[in-house]
PDB file of N, CA and C in Angstrom:
ATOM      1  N   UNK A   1      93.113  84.404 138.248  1.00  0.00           N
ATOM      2  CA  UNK A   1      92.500  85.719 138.147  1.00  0.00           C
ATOM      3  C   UNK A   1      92.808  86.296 136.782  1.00  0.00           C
ATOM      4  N   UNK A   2      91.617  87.058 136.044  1.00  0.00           N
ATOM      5  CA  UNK A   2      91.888  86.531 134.610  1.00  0.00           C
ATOM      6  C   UNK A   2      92.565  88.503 134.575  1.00  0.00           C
ATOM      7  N   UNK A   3      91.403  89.377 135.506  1.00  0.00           N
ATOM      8  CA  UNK A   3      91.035  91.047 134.766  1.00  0.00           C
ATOM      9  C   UNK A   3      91.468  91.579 136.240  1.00  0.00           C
ATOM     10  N   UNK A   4      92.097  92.737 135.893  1.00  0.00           N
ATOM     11  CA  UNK A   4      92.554  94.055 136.716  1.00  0.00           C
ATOM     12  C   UNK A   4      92.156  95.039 136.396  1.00  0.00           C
ATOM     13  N   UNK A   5      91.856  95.746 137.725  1.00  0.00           N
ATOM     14  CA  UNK A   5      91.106  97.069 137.120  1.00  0.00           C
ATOM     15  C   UNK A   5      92.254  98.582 138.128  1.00  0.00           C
ATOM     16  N   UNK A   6      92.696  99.115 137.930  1.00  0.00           N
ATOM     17  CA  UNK A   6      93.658  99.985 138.804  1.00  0.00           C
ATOM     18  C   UNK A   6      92.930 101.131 138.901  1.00  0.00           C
ATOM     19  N   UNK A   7      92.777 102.162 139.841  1.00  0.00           N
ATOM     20  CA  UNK A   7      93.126 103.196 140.559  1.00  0.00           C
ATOM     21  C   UNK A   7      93.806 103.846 141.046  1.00  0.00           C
ATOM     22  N   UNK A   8      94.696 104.919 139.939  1.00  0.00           N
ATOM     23  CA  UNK A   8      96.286 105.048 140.064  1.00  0.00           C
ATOM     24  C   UNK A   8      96.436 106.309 140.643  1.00  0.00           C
ATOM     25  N   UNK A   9      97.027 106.422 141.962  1.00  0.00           N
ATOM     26  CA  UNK A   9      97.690 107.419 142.417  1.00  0.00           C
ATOM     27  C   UNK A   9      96.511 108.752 142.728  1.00  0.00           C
ATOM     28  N   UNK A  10      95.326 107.984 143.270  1.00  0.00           N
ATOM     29  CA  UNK A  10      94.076 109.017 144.054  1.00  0.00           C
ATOM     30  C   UNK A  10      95.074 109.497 145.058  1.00  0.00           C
ATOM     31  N   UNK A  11      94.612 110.949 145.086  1.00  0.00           N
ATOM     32  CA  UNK A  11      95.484 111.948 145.911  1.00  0.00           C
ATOM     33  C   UNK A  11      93.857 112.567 146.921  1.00  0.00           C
ATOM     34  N   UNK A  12      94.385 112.638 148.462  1.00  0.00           N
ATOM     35  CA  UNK A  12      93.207 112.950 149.262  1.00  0.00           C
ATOM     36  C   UNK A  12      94.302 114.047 150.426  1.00  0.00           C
ATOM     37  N   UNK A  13      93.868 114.651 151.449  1.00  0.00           N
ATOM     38  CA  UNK A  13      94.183 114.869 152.232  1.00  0.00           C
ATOM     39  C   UNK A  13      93.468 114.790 153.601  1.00  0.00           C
ATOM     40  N   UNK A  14      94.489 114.338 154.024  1.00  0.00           N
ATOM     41  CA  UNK A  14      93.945 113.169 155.602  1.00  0.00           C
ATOM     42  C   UNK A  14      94.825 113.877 156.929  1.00  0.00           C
ATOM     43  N   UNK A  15      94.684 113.330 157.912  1.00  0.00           N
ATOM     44  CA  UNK A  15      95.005 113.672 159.455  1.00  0.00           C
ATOM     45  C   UNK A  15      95.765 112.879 160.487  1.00  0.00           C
ATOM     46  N   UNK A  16      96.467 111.792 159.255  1.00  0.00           N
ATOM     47  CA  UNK A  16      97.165 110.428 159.764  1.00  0.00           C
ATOM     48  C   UNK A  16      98.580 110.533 160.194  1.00  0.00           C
ATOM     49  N   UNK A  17      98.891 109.616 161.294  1.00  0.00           N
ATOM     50  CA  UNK A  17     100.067 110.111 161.757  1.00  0.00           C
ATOM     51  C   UNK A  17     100.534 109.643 162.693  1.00  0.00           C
ATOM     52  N   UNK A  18     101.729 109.390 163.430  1.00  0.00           N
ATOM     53  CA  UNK A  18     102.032 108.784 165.179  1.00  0.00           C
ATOM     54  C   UNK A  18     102.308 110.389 165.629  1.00  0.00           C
ATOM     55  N   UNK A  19     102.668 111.290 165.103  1.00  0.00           N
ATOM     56  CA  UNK A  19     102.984 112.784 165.688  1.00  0.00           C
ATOM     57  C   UNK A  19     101.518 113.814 165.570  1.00  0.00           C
ATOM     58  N   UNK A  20     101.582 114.286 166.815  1.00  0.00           N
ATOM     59  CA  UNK A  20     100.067 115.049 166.841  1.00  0.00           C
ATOM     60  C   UNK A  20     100.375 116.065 165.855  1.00  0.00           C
ATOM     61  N   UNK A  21     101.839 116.418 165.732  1.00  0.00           N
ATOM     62  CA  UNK A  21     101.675 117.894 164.743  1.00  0.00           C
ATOM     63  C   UNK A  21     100.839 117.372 162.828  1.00  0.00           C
ATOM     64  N   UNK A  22     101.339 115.963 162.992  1.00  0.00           N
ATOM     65  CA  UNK A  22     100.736 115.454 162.007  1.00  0.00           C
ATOM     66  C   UNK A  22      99.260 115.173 161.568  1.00  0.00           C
ATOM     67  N   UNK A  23      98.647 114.665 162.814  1.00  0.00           N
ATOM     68  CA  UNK A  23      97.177 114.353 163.074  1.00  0.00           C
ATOM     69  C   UNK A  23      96.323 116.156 162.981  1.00  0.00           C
ATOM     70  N   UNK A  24      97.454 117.231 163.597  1.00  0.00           N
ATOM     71  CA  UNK A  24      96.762 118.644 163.643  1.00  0.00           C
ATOM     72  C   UNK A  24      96.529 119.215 162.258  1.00  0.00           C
ATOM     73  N   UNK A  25      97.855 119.344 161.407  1.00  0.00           N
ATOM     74  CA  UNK A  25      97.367 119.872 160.112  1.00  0.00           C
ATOM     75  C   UNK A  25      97.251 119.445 159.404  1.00  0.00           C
ATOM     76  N   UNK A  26      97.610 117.954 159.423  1.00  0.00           N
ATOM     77  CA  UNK A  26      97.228 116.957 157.655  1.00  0.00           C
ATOM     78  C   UNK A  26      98.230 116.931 156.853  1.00  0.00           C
ATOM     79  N   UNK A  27      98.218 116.326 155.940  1.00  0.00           N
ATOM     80  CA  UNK A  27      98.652 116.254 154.903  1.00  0.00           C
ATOM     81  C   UNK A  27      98.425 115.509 153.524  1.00  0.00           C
ATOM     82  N   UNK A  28      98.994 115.546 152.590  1.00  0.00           N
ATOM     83  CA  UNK A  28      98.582 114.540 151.090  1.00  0.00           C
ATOM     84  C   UNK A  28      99.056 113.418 151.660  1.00  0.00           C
ATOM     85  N   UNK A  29      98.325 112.316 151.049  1.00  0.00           N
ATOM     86  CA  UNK A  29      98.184 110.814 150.741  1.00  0.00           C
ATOM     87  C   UNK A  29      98.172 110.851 149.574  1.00  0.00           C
ATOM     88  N   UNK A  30      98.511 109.693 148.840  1.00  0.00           N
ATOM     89  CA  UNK A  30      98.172 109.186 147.594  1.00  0.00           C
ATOM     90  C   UNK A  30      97.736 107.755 147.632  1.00  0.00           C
ATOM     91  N   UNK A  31      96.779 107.046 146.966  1.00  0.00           N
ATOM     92  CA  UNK A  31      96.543 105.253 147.243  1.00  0.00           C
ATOM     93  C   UNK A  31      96.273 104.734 145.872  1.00  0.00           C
ATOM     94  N   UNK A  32      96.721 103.649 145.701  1.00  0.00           N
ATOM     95  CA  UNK A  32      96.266 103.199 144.589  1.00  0.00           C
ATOM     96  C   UNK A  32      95.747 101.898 144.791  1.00  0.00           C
ATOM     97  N   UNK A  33      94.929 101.407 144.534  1.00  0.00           N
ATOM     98  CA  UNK A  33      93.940 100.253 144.204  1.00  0.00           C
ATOM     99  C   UNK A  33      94.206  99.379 143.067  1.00  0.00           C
ATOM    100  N   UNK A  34      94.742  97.979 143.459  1.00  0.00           N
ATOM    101  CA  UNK A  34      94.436  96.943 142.218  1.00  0.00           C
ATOM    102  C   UNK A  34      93.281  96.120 142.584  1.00  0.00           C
ATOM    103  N   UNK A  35      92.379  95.932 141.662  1.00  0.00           N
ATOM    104  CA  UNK A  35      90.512  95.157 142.319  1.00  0.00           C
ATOM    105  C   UNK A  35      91.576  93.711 140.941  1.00  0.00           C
ATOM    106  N   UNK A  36      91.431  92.386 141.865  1.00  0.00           N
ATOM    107  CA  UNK A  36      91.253  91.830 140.843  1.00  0.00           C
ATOM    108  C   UNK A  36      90.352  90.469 140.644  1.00  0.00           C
ATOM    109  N   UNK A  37      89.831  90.581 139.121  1.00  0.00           N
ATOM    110  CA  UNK A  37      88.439  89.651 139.649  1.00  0.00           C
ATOM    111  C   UNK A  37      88.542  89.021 138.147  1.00  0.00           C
ATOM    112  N   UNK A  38      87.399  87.723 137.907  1.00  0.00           N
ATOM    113  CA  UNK A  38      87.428  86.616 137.308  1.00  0.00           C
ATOM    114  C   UNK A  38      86.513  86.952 136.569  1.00  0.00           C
ATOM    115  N   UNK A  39      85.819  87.877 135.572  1.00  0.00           N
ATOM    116  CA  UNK A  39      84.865  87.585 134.608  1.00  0.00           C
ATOM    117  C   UNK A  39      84.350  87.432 133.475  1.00  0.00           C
ATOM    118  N   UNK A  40      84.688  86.543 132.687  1.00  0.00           N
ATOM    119  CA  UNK A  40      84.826  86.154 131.336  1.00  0.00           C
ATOM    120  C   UNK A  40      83.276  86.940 131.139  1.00  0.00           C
ATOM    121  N   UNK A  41      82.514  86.561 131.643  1.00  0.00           N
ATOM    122  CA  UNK A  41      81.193  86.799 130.925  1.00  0.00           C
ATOM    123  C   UNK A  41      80.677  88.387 130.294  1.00  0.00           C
ATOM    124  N   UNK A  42      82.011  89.308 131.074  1.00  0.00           N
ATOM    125  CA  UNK A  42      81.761  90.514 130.626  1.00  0.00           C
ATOM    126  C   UNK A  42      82.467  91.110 129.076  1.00  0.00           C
ATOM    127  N   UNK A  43      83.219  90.462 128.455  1.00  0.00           N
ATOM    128  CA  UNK A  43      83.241  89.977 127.516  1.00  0.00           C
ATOM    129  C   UNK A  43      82.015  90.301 126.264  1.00  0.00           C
ATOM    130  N   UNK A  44      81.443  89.323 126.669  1.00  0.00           N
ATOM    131  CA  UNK A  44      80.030  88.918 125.884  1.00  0.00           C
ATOM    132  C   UNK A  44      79.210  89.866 125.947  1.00  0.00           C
ATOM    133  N   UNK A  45      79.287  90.076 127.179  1.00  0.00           N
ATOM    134  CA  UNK A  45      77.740  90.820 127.171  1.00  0.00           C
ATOM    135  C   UNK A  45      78.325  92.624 127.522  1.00  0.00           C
ATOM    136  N   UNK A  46      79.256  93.312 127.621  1.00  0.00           N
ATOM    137  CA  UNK A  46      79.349  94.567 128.022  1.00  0.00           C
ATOM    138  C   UNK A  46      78.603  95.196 128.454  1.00  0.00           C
ATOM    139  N   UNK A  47      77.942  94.578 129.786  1.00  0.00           N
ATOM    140  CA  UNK A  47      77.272  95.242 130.680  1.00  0.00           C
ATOM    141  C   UNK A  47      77.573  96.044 131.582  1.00  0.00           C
ATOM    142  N   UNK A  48      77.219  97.193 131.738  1.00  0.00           N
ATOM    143  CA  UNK A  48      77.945  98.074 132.496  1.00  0.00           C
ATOM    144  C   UNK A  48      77.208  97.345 134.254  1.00  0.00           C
ATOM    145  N   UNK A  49      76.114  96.988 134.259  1.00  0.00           N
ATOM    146  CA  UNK A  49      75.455  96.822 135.382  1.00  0.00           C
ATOM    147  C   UNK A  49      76.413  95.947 136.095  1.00  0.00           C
ATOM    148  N   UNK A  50      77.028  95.134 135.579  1.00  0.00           N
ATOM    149  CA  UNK A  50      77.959  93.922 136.008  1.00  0.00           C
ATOM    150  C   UNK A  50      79.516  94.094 136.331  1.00  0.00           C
ATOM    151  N   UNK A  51      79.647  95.445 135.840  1.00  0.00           N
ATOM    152  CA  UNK A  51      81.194  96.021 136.426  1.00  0.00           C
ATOM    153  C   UNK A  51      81.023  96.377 137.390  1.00  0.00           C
ATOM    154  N   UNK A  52      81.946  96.510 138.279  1.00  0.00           N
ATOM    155  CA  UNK A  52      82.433  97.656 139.463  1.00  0.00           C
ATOM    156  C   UNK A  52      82.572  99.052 138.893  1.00  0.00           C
ATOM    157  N   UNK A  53      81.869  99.633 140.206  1.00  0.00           N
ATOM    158  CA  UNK A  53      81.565 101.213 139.717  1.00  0.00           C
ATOM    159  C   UNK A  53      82.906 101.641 140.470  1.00  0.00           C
ATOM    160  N   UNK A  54      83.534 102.052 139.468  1.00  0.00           N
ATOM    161  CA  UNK A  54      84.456 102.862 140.192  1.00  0.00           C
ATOM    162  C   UNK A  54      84.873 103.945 140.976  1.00  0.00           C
ATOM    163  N   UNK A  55      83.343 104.878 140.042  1.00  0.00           N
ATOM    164  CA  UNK A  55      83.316 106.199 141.496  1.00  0.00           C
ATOM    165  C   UNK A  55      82.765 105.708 142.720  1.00  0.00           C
ATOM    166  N   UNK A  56      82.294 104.619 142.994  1.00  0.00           N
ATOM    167  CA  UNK A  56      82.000 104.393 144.714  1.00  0.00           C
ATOM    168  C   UNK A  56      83.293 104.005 145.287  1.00  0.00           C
ATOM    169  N   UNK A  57      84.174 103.199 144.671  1.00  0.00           N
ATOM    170  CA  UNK A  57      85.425 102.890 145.071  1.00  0.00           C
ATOM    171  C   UNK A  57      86.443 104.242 145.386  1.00  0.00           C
ATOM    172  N   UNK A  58      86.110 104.755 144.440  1.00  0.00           N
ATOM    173  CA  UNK A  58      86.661 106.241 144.702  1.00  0.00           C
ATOM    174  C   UNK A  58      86.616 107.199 145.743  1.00  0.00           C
ATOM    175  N   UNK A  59      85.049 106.525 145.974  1.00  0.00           N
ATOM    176  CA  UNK A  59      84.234 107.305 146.971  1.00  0.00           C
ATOM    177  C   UNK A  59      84.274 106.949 148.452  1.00  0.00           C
ATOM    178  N   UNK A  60      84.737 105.141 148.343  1.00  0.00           N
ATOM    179  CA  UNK A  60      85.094 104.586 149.471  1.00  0.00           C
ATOM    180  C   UNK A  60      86.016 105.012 149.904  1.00  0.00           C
ATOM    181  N   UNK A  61      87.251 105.601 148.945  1.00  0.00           N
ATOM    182  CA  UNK A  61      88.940 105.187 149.322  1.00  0.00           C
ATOM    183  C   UNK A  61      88.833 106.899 150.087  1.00  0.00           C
ATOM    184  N   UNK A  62      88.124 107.672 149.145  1.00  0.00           N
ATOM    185  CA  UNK A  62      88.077 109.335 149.714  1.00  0.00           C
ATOM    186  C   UNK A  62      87.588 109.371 151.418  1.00  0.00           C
ATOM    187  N   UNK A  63      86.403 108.752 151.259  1.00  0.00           N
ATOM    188  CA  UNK A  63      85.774 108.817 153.000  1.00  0.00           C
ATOM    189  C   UNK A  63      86.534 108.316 154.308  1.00  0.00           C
ATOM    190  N   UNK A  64      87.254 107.043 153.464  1.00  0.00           N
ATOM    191  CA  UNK A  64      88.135 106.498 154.889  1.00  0.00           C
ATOM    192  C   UNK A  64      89.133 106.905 155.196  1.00  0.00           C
ATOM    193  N   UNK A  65      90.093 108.047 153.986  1.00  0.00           N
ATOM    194  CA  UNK A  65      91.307 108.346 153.969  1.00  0.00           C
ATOM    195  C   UNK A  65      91.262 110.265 154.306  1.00  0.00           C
ATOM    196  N   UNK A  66      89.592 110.748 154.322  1.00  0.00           N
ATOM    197  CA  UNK A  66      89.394 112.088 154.684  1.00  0.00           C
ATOM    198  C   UNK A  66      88.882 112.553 155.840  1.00  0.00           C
ATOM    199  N   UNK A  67      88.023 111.245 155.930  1.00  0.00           N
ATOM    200  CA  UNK A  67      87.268 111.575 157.412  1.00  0.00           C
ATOM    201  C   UNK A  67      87.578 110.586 158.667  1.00  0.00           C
ATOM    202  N   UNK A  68      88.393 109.787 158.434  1.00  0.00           N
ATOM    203  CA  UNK A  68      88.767 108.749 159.361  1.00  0.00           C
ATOM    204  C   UNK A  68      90.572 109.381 159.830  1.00  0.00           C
ATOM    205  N   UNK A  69      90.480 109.247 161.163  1.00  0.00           N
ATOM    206  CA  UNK A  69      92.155 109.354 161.537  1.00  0.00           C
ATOM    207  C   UNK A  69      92.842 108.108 162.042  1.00  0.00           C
ATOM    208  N   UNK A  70      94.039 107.770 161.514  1.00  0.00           N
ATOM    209  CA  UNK A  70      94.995 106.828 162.114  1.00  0.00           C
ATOM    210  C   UNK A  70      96.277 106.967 162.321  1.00  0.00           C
ATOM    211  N   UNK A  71      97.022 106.235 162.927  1.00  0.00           N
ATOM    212  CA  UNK A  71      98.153 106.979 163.526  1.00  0.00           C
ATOM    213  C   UNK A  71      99.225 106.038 162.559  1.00  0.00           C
ATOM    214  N   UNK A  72      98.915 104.780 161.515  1.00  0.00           N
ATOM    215  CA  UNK A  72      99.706 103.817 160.892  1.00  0.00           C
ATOM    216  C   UNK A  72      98.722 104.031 158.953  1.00  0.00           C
ATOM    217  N   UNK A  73      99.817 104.682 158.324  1.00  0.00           N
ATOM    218  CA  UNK A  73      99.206 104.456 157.126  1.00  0.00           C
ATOM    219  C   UNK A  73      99.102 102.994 156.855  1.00  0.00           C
ATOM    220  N   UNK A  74      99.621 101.971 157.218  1.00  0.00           N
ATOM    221  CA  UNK A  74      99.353  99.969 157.205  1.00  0.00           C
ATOM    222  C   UNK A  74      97.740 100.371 157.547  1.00  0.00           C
ATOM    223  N   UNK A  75      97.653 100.692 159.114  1.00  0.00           N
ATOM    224  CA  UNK A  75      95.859 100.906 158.919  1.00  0.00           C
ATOM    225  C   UNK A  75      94.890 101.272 158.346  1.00  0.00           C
ATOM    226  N   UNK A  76      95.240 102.523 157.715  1.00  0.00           N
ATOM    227  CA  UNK A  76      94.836 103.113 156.516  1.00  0.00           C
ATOM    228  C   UNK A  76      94.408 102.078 155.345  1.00  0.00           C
ATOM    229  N   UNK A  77      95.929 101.361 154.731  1.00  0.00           N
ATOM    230  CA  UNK A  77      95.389 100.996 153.199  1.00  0.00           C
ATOM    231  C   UNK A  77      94.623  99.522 153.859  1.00  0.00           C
ATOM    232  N   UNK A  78      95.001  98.590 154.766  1.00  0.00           N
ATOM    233  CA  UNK A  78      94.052  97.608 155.658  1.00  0.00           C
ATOM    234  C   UNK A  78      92.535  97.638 155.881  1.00  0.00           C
ATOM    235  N   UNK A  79      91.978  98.774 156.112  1.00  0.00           N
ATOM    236  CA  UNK A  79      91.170  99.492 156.048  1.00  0.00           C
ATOM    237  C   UNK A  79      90.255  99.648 154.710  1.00  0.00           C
ATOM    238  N   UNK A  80      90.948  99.800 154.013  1.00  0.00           N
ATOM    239  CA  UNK A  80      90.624 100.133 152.582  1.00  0.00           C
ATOM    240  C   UNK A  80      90.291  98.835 151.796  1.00  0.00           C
ATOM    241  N   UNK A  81      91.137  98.480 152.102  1.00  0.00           N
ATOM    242  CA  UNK A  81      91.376  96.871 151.256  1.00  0.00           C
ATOM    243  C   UNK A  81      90.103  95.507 151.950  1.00  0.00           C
ATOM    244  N   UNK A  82      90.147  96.050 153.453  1.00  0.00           N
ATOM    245  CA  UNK A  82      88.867  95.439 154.067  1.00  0.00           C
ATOM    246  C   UNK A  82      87.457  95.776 153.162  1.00  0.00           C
ATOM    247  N   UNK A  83      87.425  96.562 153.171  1.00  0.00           N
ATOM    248  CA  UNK A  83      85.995  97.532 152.818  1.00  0.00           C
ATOM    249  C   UNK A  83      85.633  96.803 151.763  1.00  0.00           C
ATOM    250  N   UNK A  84      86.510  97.181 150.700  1.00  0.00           N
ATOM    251  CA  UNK A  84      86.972  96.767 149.252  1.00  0.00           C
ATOM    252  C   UNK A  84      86.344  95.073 149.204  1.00  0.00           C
ATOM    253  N   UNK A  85      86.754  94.502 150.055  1.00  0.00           N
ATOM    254  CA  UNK A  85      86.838  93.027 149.748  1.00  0.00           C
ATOM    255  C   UNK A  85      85.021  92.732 150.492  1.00  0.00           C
ATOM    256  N   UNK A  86      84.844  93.618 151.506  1.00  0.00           N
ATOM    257  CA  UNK A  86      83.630  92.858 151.734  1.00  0.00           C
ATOM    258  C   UNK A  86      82.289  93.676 151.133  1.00  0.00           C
ATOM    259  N   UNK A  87      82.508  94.341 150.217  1.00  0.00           N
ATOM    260  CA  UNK A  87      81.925  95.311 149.360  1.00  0.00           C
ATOM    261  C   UNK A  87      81.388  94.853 148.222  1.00  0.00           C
ATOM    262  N   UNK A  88      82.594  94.841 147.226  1.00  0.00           N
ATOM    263  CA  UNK A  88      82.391  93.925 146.154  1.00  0.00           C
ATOM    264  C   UNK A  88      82.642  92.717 145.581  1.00  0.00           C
ATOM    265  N   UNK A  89      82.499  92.450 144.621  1.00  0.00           N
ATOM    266  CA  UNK A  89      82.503  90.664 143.955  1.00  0.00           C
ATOM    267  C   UNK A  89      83.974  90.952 143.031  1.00  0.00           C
ATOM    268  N   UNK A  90      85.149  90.678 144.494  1.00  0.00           N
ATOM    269  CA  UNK A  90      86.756  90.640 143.635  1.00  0.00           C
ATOM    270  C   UNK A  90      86.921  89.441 144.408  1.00  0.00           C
ATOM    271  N   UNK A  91      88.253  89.330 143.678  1.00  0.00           N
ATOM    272  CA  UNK A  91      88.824  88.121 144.476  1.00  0.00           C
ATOM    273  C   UNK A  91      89.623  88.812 145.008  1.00  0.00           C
ATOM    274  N   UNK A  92      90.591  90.045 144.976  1.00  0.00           N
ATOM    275  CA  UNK A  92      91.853  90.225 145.321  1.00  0.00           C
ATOM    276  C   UNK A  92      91.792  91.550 145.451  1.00  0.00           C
ATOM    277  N   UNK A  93      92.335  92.212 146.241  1.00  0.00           N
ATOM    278  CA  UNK A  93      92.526  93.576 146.228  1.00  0.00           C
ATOM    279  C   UNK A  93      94.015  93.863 146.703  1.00  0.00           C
ATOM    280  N   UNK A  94      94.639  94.715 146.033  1.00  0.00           N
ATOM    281  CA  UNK A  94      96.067  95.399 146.405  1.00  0.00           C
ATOM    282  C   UNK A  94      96.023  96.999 146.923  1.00  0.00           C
ATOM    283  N   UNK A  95      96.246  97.224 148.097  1.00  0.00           N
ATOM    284  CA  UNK A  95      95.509  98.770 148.591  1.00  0.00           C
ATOM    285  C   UNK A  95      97.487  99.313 148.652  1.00  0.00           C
ATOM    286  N   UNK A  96      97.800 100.760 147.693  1.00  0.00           N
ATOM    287  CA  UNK A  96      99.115 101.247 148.794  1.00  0.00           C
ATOM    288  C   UNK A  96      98.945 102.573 148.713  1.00  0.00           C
ATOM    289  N   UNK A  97      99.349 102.885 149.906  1.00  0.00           N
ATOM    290  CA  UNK A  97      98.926 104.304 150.995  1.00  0.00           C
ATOM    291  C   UNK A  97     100.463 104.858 150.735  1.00  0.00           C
ATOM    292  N   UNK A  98     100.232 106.080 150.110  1.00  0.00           N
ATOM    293  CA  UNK A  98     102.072 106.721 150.411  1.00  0.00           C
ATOM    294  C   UNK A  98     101.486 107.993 150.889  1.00  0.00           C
ATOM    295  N   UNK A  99     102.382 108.310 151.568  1.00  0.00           N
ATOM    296  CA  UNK A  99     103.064 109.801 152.306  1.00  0.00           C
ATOM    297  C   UNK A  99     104.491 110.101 151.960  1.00  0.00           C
ATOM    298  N   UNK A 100     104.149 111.173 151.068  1.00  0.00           N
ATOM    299  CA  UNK A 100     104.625 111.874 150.555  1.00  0.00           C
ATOM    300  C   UNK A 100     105.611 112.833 151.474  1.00  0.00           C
ATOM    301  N   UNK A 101     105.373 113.689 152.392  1.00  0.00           N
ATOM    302  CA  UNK A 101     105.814 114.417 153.287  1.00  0.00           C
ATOM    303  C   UNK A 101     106.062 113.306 154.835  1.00  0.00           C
ATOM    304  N   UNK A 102     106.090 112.358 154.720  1.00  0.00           N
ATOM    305  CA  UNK A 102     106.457 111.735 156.233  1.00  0.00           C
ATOM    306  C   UNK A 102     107.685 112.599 157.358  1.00  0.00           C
ATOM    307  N   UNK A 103     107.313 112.395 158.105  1.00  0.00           N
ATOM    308  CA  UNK A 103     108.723 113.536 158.835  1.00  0.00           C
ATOM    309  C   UNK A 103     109.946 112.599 159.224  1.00  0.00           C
ATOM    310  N   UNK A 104     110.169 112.285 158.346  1.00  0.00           N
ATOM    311  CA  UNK A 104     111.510 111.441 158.361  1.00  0.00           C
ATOM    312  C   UNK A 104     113.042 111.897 158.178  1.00  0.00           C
ATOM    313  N   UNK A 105     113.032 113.097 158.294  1.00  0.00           N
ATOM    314  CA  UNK A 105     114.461 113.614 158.552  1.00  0.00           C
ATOM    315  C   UNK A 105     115.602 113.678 157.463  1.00  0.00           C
ATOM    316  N   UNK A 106     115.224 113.274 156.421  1.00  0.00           N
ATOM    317  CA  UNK A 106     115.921 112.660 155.242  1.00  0.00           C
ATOM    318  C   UNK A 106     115.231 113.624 153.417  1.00  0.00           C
ATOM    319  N   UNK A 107     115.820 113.157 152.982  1.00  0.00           N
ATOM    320  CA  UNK A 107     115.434 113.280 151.518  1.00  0.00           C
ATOM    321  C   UNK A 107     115.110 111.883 150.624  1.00  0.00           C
ATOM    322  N   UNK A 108     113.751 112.088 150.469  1.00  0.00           N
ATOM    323  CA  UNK A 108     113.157 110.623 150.165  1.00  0.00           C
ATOM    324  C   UNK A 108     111.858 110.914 148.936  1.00  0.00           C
ATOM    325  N   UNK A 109     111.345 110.285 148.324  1.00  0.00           N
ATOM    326  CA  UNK A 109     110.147 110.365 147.571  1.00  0.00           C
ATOM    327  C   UNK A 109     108.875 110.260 148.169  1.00  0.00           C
ATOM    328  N   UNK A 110     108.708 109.119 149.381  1.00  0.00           N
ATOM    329  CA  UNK A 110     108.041 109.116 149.446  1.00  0.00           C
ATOM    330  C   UNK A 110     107.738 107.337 150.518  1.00  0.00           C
ATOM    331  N   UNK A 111     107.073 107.522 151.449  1.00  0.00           N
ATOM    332  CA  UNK A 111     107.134 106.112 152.420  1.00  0.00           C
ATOM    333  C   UNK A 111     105.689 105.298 151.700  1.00  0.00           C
ATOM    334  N   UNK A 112     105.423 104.196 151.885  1.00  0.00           N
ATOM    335  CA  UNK A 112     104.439 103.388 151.547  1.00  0.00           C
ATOM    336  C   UNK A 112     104.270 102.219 152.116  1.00  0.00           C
ATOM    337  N   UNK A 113     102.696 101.859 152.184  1.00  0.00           N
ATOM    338  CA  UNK A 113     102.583 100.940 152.775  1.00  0.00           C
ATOM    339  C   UNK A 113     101.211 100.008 151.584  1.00  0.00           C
ATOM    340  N   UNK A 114     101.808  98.724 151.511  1.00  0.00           N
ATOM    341  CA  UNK A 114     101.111  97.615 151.081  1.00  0.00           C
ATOM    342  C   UNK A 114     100.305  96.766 151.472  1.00  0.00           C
ATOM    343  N   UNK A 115      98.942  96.557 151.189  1.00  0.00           N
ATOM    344  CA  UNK A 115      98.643  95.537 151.552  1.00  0.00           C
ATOM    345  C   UNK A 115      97.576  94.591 150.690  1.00  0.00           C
ATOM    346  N   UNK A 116      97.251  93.576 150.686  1.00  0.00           N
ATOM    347  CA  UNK A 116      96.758  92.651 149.837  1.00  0.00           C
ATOM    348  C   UNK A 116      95.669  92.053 150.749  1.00  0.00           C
ATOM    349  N   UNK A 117      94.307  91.828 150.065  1.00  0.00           N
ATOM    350  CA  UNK A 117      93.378  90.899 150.885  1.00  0.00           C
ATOM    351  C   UNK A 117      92.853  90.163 149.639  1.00  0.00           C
ATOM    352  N   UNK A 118      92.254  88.800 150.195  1.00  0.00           N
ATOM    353  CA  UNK A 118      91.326  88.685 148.973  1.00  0.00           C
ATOM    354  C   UNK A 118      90.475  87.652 149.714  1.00  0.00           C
ATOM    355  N   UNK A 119      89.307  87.523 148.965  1.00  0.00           N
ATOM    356  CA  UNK A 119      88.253  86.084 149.562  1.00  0.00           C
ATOM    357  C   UNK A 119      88.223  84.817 150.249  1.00  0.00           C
ATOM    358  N   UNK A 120      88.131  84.914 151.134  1.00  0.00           N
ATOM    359  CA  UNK A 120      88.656  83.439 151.567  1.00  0.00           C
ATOM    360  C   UNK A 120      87.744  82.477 151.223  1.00  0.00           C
ATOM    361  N   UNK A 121      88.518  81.328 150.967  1.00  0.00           N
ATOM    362  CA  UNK A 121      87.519  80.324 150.692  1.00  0.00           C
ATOM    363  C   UNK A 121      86.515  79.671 151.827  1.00  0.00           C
ATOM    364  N   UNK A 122      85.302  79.027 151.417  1.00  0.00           N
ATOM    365  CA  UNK A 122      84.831  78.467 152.677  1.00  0.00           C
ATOM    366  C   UNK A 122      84.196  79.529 153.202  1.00  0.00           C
TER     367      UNK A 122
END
């Protein structure tokens, strides 16, 4: 995989959660996106037609993470990273979902969840 393209630290607010007080008022997410894909040929020719548009990706990561509820941010960036992969022409996608405010009882930055898909062969 030769090119990476990132989406750093999109901030949305969502309804995700295992606690209903969580699912009731929401809170910030943040996700970031690594797309990664093979194309020498863009190079040559700097075609914009032949990149990934990034505001739909943007637009993907906003809709599933604003208007969709889950009770596992893993489902969340899974979710994302699905979409992602059967969407566009990547090989690889890296989706991570943080919550920022998790109710974890502690003093922390911040919980996250990873996940990776990419093309299968065949």
């Amino acid at each position: 995989m030769g090119d990476r393209i990132t989406l750093k630290n999109m901030a949305f607010y969502g309804y995700h959660g295992a606690f209903e007080a969580e699912r009731e008022l929401g809170q910030r997410f943040e996700v970031d996106v690594e797309l990664y894909m093979d194309r020498p040929e863009l190079e040559a020719s700097d075609d914009i037609e032949m990149a990934i548009n990034y505001v739909e990706v943007y637009n993907l990561v906003k809709e599933i993470v604003e208007e969709r509820e889950f009770n596992l941010i893993e489902a969340v960036a899974q979710t994302i990273a699905s979409r992602i992969v059967s969407s566009y022409d990547v090989e690889k996608v890296v989706v991570r979902v943080r919550k920022p405010h998790a109710p974890v009882g502690g003093i922390f930055d911040y919980v996250e969840a990873e996940t990776a898909k990419g093309k299968s062969a065949g």
